[in-house]
Structures are given as C-alpha cells and as structure tokens.
Protein backbone atom coordinates (compact mmCIF):
# COMPACT_ATOMS: atom_id res chain seq x y z
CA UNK A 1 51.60 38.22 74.56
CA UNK A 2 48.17 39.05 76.19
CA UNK A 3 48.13 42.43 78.48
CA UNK A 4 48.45 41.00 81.53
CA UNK A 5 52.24 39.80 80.32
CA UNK A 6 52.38 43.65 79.43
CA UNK A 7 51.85 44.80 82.67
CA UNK A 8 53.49 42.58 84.28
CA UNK A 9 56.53 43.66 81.96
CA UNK A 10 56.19 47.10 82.64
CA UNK A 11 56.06 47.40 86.54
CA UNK A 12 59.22 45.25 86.35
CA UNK A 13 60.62 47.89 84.03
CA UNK A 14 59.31 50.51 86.41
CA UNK A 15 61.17 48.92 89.22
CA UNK A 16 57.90 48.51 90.93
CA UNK A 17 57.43 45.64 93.72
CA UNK A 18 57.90 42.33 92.28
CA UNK A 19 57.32 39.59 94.79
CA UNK A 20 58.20 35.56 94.10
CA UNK A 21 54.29 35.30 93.38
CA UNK A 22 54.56 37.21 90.43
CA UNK A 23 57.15 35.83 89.11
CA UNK A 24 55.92 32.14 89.09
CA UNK A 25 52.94 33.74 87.23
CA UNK A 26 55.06 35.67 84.37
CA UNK A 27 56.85 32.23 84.06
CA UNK A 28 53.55 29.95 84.17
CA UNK A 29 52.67 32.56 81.31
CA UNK A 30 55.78 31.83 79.42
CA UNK A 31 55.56 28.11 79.41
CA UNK A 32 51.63 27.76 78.64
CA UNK A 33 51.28 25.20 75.39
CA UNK A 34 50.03 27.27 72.38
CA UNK A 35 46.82 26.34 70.89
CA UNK A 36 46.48 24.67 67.81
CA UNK A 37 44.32 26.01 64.63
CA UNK A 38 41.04 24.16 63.81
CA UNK A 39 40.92 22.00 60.96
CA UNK A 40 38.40 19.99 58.74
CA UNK A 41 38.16 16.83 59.18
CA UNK A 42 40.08 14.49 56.37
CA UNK A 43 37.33 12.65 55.12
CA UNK A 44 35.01 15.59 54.36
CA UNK A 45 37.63 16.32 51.83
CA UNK A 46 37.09 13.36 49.54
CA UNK A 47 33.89 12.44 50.38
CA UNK A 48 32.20 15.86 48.78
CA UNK A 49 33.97 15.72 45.33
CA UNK A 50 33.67 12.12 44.82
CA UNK A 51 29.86 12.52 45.69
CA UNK A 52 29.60 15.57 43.28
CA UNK A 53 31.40 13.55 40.60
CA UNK A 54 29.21 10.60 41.17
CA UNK A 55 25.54 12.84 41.28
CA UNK A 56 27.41 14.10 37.64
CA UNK A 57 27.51 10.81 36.06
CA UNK A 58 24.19 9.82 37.27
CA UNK A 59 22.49 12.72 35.67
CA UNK A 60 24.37 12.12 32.36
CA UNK A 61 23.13 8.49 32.23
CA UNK A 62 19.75 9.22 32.99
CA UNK A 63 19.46 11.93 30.19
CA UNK A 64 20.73 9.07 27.57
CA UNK A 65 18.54 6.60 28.67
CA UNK A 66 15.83 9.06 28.37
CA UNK A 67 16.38 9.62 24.45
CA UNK A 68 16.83 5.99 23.63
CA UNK A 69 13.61 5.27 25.64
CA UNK A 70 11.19 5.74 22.33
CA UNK A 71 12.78 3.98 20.33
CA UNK A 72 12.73 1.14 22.61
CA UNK A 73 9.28 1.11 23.51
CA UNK A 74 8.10 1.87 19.83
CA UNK A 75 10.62 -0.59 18.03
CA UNK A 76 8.74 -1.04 14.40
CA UNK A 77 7.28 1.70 14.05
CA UNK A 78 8.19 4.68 11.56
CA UNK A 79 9.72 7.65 12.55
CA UNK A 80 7.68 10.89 11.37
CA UNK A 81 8.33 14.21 10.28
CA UNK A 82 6.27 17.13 11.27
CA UNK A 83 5.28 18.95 7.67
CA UNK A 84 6.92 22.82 7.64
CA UNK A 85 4.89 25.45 9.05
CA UNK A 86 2.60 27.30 6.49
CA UNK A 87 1.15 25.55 2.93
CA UNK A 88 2.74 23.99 0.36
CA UNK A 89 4.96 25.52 -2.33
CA UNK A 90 3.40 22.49 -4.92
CA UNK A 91 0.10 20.67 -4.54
CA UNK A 92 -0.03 18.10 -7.86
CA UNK A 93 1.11 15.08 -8.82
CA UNK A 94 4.14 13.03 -10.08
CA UNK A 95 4.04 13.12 -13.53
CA UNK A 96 7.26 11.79 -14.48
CA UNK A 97 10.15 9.85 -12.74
CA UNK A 98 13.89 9.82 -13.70
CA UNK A 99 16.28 7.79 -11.06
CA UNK A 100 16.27 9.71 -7.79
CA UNK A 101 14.45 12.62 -9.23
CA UNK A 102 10.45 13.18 -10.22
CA UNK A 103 8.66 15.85 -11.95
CA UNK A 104 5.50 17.41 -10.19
CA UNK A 105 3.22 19.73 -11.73
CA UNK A 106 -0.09 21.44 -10.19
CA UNK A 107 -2.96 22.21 -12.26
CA UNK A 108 -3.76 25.87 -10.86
CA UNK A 109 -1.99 28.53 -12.88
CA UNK A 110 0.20 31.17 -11.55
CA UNK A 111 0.65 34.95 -11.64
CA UNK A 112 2.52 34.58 -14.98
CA UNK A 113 -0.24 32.14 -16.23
CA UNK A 114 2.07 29.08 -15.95
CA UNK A 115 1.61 26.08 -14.65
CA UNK A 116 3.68 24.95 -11.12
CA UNK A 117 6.15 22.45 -12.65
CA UNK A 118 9.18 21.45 -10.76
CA UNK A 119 11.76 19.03 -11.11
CA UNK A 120 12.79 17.30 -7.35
CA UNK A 121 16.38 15.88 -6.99
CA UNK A 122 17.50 13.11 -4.54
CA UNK A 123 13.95 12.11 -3.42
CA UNK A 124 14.41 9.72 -0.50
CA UNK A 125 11.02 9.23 -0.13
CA UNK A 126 8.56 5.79 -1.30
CA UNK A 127 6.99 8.22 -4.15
CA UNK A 128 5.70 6.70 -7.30
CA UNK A 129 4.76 7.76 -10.82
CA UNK A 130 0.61 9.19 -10.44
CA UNK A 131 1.16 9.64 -6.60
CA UNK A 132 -0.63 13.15 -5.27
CA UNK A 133 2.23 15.44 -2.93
CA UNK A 134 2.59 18.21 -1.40
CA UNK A 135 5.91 19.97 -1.35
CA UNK A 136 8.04 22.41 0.72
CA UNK A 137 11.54 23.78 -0.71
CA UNK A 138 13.63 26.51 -0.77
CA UNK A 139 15.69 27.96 -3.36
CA UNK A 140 14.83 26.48 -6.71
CA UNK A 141 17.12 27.26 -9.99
CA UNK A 142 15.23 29.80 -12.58
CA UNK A 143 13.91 27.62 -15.70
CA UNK A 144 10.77 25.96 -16.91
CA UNK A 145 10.34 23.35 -15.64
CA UNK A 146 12.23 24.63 -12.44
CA UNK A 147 14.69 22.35 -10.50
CA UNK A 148 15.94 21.79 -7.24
CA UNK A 149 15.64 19.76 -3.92
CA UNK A 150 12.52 19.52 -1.09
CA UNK A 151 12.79 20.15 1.92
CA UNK A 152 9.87 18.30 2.84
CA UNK A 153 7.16 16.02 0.76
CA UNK A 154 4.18 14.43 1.59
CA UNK A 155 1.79 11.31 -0.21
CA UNK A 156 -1.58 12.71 0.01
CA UNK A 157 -3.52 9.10 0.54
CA UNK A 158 -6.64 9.15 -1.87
CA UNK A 159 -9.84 8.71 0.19
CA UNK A 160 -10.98 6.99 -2.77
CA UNK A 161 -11.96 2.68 -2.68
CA UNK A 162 -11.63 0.69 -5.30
CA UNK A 163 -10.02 -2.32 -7.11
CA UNK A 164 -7.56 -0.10 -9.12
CA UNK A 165 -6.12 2.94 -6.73
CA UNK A 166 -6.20 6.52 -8.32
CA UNK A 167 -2.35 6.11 -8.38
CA UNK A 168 -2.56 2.57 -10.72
CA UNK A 169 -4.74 4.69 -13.13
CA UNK A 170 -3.52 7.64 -13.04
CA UNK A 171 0.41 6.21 -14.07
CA UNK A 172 -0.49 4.31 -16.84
CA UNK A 173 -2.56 7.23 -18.48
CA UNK A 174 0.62 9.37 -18.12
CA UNK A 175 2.75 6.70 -19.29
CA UNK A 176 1.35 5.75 -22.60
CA UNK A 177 1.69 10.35 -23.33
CA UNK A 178 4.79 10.52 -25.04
CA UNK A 179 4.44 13.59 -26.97
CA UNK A 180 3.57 16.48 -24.72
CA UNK A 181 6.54 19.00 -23.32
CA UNK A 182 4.70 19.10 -19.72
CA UNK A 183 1.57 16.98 -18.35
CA UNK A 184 -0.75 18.71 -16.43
CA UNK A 185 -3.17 16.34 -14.32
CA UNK A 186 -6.10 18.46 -14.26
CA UNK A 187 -8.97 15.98 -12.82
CA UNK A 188 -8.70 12.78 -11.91
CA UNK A 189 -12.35 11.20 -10.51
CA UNK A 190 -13.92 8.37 -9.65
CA UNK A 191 -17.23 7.45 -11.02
CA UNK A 192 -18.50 5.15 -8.27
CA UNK A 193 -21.93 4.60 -10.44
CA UNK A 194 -20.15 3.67 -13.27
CA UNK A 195 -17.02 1.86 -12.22
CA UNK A 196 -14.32 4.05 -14.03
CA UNK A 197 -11.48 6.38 -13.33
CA UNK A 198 -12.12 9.51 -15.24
CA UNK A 199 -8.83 11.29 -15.77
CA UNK A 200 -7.76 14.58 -17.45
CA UNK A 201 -4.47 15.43 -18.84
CA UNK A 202 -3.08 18.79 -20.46
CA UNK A 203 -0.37 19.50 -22.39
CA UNK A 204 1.63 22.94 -20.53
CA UNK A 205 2.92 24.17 -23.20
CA UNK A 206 -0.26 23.96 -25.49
CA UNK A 207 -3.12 24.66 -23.73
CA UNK A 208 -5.65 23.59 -26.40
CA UNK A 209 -3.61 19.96 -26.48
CA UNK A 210 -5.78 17.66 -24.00
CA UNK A 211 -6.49 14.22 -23.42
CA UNK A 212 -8.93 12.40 -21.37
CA UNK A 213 -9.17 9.14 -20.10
CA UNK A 214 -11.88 6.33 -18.87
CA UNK A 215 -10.86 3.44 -17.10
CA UNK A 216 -12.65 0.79 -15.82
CA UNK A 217 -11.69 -0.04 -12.40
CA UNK A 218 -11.27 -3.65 -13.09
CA UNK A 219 -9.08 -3.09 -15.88
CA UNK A 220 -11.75 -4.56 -17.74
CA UNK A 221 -11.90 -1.54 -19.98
CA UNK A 222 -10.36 1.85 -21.37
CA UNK A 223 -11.41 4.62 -23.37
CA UNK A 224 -9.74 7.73 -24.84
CA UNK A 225 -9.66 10.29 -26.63
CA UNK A 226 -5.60 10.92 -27.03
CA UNK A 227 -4.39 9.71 -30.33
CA UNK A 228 -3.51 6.88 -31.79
CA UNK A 229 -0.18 5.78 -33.48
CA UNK A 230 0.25 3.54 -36.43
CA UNK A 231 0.11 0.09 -34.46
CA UNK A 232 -2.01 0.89 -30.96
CA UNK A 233 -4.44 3.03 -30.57
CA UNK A 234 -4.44 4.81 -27.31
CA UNK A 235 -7.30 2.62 -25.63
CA UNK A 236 -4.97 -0.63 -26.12
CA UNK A 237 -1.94 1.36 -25.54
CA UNK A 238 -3.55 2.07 -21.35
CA UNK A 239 -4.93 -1.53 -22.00
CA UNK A 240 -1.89 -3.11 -22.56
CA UNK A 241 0.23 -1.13 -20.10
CA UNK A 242 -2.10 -1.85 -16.98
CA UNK A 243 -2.00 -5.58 -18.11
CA UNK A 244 1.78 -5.10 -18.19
CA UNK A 245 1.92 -3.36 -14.85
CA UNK A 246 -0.15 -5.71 -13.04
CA UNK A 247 1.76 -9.08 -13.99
CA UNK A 248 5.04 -7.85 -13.01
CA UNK A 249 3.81 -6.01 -9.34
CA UNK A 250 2.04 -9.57 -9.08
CA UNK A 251 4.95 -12.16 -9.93
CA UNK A 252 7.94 -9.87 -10.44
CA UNK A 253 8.05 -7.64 -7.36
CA UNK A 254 11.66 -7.01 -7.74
CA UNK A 255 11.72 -5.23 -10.85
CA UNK A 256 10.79 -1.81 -11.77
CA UNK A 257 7.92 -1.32 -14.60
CA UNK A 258 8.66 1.68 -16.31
CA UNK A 259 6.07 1.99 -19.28
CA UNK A 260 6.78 1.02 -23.13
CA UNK A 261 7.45 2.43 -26.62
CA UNK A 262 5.82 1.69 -29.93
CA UNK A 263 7.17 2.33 -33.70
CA UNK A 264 5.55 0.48 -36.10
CA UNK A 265 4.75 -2.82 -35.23
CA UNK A 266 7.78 -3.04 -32.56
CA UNK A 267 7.23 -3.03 -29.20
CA UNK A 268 9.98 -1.80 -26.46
CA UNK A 269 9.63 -2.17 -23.33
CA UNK A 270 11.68 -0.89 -20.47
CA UNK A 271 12.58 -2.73 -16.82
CA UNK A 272 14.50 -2.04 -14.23
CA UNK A 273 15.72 -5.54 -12.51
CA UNK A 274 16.85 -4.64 -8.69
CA UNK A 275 17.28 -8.45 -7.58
CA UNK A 276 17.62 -11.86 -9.57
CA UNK A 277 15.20 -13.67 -11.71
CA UNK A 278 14.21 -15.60 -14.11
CA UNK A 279 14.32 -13.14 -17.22
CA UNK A 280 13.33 -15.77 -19.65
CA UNK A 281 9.90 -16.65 -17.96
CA UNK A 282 9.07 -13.01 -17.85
CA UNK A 283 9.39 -12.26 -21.27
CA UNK A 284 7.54 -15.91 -22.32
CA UNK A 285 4.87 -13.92 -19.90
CA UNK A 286 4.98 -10.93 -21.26
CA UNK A 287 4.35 -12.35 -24.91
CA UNK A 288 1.94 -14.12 -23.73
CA UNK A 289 -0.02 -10.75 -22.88
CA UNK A 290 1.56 -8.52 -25.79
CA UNK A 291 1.24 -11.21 -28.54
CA UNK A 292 -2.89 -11.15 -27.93
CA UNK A 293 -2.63 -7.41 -29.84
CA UNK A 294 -2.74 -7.91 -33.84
CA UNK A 295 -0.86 -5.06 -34.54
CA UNK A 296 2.49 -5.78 -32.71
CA UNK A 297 4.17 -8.30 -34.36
CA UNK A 298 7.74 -8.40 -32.44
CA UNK A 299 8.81 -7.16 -28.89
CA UNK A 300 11.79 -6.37 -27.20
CA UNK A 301 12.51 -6.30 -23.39
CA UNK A 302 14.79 -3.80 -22.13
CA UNK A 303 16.45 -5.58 -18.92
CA UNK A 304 19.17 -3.34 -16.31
CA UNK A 305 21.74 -5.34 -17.88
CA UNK A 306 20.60 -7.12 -21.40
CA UNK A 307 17.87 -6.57 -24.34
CA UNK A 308 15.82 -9.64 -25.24
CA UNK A 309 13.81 -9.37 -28.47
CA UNK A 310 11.01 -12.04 -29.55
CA UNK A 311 8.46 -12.09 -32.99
CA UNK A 312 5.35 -13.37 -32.34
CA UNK A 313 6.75 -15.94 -34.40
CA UNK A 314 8.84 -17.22 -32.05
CA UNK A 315 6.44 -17.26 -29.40
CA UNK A 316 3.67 -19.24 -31.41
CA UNK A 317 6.21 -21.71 -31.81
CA UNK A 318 7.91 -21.87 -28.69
CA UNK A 319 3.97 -22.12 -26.83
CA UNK A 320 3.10 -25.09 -30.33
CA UNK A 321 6.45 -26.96 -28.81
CA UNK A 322 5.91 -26.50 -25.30
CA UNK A 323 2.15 -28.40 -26.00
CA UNK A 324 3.90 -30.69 -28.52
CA UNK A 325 6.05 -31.61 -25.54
CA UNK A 326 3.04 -31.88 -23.17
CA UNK A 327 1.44 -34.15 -26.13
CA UNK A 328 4.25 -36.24 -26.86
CA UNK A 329 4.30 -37.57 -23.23
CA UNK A 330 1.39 -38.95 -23.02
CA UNK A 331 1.09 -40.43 -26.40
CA UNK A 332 3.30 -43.80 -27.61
CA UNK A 333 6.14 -43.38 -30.23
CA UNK A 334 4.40 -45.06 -33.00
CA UNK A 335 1.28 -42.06 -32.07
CA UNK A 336 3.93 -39.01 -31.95
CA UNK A 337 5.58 -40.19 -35.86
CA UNK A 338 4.11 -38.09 -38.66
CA UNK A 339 4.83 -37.35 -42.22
CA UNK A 340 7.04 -34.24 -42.60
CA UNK A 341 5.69 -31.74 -45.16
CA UNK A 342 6.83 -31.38 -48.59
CA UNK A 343 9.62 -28.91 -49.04
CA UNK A 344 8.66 -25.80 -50.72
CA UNK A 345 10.30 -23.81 -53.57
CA UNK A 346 11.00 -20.57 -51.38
CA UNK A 347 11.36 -18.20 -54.23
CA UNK A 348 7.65 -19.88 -55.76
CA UNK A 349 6.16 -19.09 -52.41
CA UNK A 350 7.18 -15.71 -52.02
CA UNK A 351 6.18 -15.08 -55.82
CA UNK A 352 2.65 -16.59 -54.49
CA UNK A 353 2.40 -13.76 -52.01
CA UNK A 354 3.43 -10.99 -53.40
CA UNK A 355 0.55 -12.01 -56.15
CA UNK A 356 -1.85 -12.41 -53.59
CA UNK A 357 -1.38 -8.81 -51.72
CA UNK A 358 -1.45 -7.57 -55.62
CA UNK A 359 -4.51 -8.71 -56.33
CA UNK A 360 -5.95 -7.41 -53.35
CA UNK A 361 -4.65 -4.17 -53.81
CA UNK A 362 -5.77 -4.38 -57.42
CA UNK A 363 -7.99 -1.01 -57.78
CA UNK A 364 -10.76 -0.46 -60.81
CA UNK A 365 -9.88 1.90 -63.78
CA UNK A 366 -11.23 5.29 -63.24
CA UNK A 367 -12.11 4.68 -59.56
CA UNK A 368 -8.17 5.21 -58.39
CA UNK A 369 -9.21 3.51 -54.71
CA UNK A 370 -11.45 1.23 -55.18
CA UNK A 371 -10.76 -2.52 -55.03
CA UNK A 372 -10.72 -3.94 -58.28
CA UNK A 373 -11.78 -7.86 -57.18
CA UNK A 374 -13.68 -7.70 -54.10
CA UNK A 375 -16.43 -6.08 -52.50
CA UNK A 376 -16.09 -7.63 -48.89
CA UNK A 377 -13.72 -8.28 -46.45
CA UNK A 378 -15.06 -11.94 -46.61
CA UNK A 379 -14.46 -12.20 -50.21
CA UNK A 380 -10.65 -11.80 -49.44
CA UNK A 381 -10.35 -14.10 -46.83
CA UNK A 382 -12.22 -17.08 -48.07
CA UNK A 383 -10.27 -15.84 -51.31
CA UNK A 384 -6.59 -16.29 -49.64
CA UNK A 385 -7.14 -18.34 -46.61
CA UNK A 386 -4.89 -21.02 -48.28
CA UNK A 387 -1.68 -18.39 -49.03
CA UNK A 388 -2.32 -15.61 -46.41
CA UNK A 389 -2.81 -16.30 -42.75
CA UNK A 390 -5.62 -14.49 -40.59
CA UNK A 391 -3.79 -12.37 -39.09
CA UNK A 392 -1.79 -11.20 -41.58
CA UNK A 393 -4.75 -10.39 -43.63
CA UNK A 394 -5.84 -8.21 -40.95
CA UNK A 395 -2.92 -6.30 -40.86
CA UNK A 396 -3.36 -5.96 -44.52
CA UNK A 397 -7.32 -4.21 -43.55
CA UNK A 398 -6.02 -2.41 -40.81
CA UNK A 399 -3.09 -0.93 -43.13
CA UNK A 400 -4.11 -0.48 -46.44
CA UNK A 401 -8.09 -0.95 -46.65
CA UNK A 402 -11.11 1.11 -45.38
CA UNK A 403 -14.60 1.10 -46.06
CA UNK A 404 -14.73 4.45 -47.70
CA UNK A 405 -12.97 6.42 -50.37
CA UNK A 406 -11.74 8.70 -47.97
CA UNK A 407 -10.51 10.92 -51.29
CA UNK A 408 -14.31 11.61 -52.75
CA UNK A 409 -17.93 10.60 -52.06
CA UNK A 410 -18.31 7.54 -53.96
CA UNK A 411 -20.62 4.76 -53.47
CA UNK A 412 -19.62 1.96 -50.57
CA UNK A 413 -17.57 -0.54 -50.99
CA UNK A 414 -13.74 -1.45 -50.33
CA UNK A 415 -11.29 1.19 -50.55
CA UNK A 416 -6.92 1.14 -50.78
CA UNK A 417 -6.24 3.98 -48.36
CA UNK A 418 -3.61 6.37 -49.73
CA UNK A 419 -0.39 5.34 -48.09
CA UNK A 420 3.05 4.63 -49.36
CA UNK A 421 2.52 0.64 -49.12
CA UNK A 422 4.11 -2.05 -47.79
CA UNK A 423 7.82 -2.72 -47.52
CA UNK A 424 8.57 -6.68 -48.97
CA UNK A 425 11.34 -8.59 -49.67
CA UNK A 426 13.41 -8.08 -53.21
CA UNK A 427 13.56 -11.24 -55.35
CA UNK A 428 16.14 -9.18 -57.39
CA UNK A 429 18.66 -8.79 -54.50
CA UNK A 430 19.97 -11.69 -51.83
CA UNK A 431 17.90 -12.69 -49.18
CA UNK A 432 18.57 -15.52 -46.30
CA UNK A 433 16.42 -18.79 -45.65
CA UNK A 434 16.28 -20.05 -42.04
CA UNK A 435 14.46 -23.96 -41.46
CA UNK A 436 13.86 -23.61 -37.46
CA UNK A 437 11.74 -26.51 -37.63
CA UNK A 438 10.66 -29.27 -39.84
CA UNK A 439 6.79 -26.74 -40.75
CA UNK A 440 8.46 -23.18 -40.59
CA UNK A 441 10.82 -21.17 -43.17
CA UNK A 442 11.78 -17.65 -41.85
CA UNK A 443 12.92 -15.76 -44.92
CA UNK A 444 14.92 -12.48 -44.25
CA UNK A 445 16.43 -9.64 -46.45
CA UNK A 446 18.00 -5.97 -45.26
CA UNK A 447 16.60 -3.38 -47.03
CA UNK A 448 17.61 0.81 -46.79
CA UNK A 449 15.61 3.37 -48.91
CA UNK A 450 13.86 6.51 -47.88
CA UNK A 451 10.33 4.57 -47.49
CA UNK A 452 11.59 2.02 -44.80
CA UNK A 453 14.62 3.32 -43.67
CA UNK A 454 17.08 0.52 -42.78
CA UNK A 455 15.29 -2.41 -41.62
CA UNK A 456 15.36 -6.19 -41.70
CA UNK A 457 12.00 -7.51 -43.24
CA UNK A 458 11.57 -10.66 -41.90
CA UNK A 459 8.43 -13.84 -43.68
CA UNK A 460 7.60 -16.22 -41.40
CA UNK A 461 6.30 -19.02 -43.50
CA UNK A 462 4.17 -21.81 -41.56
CA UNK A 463 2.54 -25.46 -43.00
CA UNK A 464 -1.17 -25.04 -42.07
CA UNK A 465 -3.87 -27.48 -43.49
CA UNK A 466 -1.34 -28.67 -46.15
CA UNK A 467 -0.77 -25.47 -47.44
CA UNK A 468 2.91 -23.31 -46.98
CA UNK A 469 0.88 -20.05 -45.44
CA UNK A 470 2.53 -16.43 -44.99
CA UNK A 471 1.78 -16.30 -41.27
CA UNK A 472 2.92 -12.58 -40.66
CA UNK A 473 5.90 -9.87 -41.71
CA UNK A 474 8.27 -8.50 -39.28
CA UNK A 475 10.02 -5.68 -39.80
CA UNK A 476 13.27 -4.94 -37.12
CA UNK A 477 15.02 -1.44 -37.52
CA UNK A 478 18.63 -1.22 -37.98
C-alpha cells in the first residue's frame, strides 16, 4: 500500500474523525486495477537471433569463396612453392637416378675435404638425370653418400642456348661412367665459338680419377678422354647413347631411356616402358642405329616386362628381306625366280676359316709378333675377301693386329698384339647347324673354359658373289 493508505489506516486506528468522504477514498484505493509489468515485444525475440545466425552464415560463405577464388581465376596454371628461407644445403647436379630417388653431388669440398653427396628419397618433383638443383632438408642419416628426404628442391634453368641443352649433354656423359664410386660434375661449359659442351667429371673417391668430355652441340661429334673398353671406346660410347636418347624422346615418348651396358661385343640396353607400344619397331630402330658400330655384333633390349635380343645378323637379314619384299612387288614372277646356291659342306667351310684367321695370324721365326705373310692391311683383305667378310676382318685388326710391336722397337710393319686370342667353334665336339634362309647357315656350339667363360659362339655364314663368306662371330654369355 502507498502512505496515504497508511495514514488513512492509522487515524482510523487512532479513533480519529472519519467522515463518509474518507471512506469512499480508502475503498476507491482498495479497488484501483494493479499495473501490469513492461514487456518486450514478441517479435524482437526471434528476429535478433535469426538475424545473428543469418550475418554467421554469410560470413562463413564469403571466407570459402574467398580461398577458392585463385584457383578459379588462375585455372592452368601451376601452383608454386616459395624456396625455404636461407641457402641451400646442396647446390650440384643429379648424377644418378634410381626409381623415386636421385643422387646429387656438389663439386665444392667440405670441412672434412669431402665432397656434398646425398642420396634424395621419394622425389615428387619433374627432375632428370644431368639436371642442376638446389636442395633444402633436414635430418639426413650419417653415411657416405648420405641419405634422406628434401624438404624442398629446385631446377636451376641453364641460361645457356643451344641445340643440345646442358642437361642432354651432361646425362649422357654421366651415363656411359660406369666405374667410378661417386661422380663429381665439376664444370660443365659451353663453348659458343666452337659449338661444344665441355664437361668435367671426377671420381669422389679418387681424386686423381677424371674424365672430360667435348660434345658437339649437334651431336655431330664427341671427344674424350675417359677410357675405353674392349668394344667402344668412350667417344662412340656418348656417340651412341645421345643417338639412342634422341630417337626414343623423338618417337617413343612413353618410355624411359636409361643408358646401356657393354661386355664384349654385347650390347644391353635398359628401358623403362610406362604406356603401350610397338616394342618390335623400336628395337628394328634401335639396330638400325647400334648395328652402324663395327664392334657390337649383337644387342639386347631390356623392356619393363620382356628382354629382346638381336645379332646384327638378324638385322642384315631382316632389312635384305624387308627390300626383297619391296623388290619382289614390283618385279613379275618369272623376274623374282633365281637359282638357289649350292649347298656347302659345313664342316669344309669352317675348316676354310679357321685356315684363313691362321694364316693371318701366322708370325715370322725370331720376330714372335710380326706377321709372317703380309705387310698391309690391304694385302689381307684382297687376300680373304672371298672367305672372310669386311667386317669381320676388321674385327680381326681391331682385335688382334696393330701397326707396331708394342713388345720391342722393331722396324714397321704388321704386328699380332699379345692377347689370349679368339674363342672358335670345336670341330672335335658337337655343334648345331641352323638354314634360316635359302643363302645363310648359322653354325652354333657352347663352349665353358677359363678363357671364354660359358658362352655360345655363334658363325653366321652368308652366299656373297658366289662364295659361302664368314660374315661375323657372335658370342652370347651363358
């Protein structure tokens, strides 16, 4: 009650005058209506979360169409990565490639007089054998060559123009090394002037062990001074692999070149095939290219999933049928009929050239080296032209014949060079007789002794100018 109720109440109380006025006041009092409490509207209530909510979503949107933005407006284009802070922990170049892992080495020694050498695991990057990087990691496991994973590797483009990149010349230098423990690219230059990649390569482990390359940038060219094994010598062997190289990035983009092998006469060479194709063409290509080197006489070609091995042979005479076929279409029946050549006694024939090597080989009495029968290389050939072939009299120089007593200083003339001579077929033991066509034999025998090892010598026997001619020796290890 307010205080006017109050006093009202308490003059009644204190029996004070209370007239009929007063008492239709105290009861209009009493029956007044109480007032109610103010309150908020309803639709304030909703309206202020459900905008809240809504300015929530809004802002949430926005943000996600504000990350996908870039990729939208710069659809196509490759995403980069900003290169650690500080320099690189490597600065060299790719010297070797296994799978998903490379090798790179730099050329500046360290504090312990070794060269950087590191082997990178699960590269993800486009990097190729003879690229130049630079390389960031962390933690790498203790061991020489060290081993671990970047963090971050860059390409370093060459600033260099010219018809062969650094990184063409560069790989097939450091793919025809086989024999050093760690390569060390210490220059690689172009000489503008002259046309040629100069390149510099060192072996880690033996400092004095170097070799240098020259190579014209039109592959027209190559010298070296790296050595030379018994079939190639290390010019042909860069020679033959840039040939290699550039047919199959040309015409066989989906497989992998990855460099060859030589022993001997054989030739292996190794591909990786990523997609389909027609495996049979490459290798009549390849031995079309291999075939035009003397010294190798077969080749095989390591596929991802099969080996496919070819004499040169084989590849004469699948090329003489290929042109017979091209001939025989354009000429009448009666013009393609010929007389087939006599058949030979195989066991006179090889008799025949096993005589003829002898007599070359023949050496004078009291000179222990020096040919016996002939003073010239031309003397030989116009000698044997009608039992020996031209190329397999070569080999025979190239093998077994110099110049030059290379034992003493005697006078010039033709020399046997001191070797442990050639491995031939038996007459005493079995050997096999293949016909594959109506003017070649192919005579083979296995043979296993300490000279040779275990190998299959293989005569291919050809009818030339009416003569049965020893076209050329194969020899396949076993």
């Amino acid at each position: 009650m307010d205080q006017k109720l109050k006093d009202l109440r308490e003059t009644y109380r204190n029996q004070t005058s209370f007239t009929n006025h007063d008492r239709k006041q105290v009861l209009a009092k009493l029956n007044e209506p109480k007032r109610k409490e103010k309150q908020p509207m309803f639709p304030l209530k909703v309206i202020i979360p459900l905008a809240a909510a809504l300015l929530l979503m809004f802002t949430i949107f926005a943000s996600l169409a504000t990350d996908d933005s870039p990729n939208t407006a710069n659809e196509g284009e490759e995403e980069t990565t900003t290169a650690p802070e500080g320099n690189p922990d490597v600065e060299g170049y790719v010297v070797e490639e296994e799978d998903t892992r490379i090798l790179v080495t730099g050329s500046e020694q360290n504090e312990n007089g070794q060269y950087p050498a590191t082997w990178y695991s699960d590269v993800e990057e486009d990097v190729q054998l003879g690229d130049e990087v630079r390389v960031w990691h962390s933690d790498l496991a203790e061991s020489y060559p060290s081993q671990g994973e970047a963090d971050h590797l860059e390409v370093v483009e060459s600033s260099e123009q010219s018809d062969m990149s650094q990184q063409e010349a560069l790989a097939s230098a450091l793919r025809t090394i086989e024999d050093y423990t760690v390569k060390v690219v210490s220059n690689v230059e172009l000489l503008s002037e002259d046309g040629f990649w100069s390149i510099n390569i060192q072996d880690a482990g033996m400092e004095d062990q170097s070799a240098s390359f020259s190579i014209a940038v039109d592959g027209s060219s190559v010298s070296t001074t790296y050595g030379e094994n018994q079939s190639l010598r290390g010019a042909e062997q860069v020679q033959l692999d840039l040939s290699l190289s550039q047919l199959i990035n040309d015409d066989y983009s989906s497989v992998n070149y990855q460099g060859f092998e030589v022993e001997e006469q054989m030739l292996t060479i190794n591909l990786d095939n990523a997609g389909s194709i027609d495996q049979d063409a490459l290798v009549d290509d390849i031995g079309n290219i291999v075939f035009e080197y003397d010294s190798i006489e077969a080749m095989t070609v390591n596929f991802s999933d099969q080996s496919m091995t070819v004499s040169r042979s084989e590849q004469n005479q699948d090329e003489s049928e290929s042109n017979s076929d091209e001939s025989s279409s354009e000429q009448s029946e009666s013009e393609e009929q010929t007389d087939s050549p006599p058949e030979p006694n195989i066991e006179d024939l090889l008799n025949e050239y096993h005589a003829a090597e002898d007599r070359i080989m023949e050496t004078e009495e009291g000179e222990s080296h020096r040919l016996a029968h002939y003073d010239s290389k031309e003397e030989i050939v116009n000698d044997l032209n009608d039992t020996l072939s031209q190329s397999h009299i070569d080999y025979l120089f190239e093998t077994f014949i110099v110049e030059e007593d290379i034992t003493s200083d005697a006078s010039e003339g033709l020399y046997i060079r001191p070797t442990g001579g050639d491995t031939r077929i038996n007459l005493g033991e079995d050997y096999q007789v293949e016909q594959p066509s109506d003017t070649t034999y192919r005579v083979t025998q296995e043979i296993d002794n300490e000279l040779s090892g275990h190998v299959r010598v293989i005569y291919n026997i050809s009818y030339q100018d009416d003569n049965w001619i020893l076209e050329n020796v194969d020899y396949e290890q076993l």
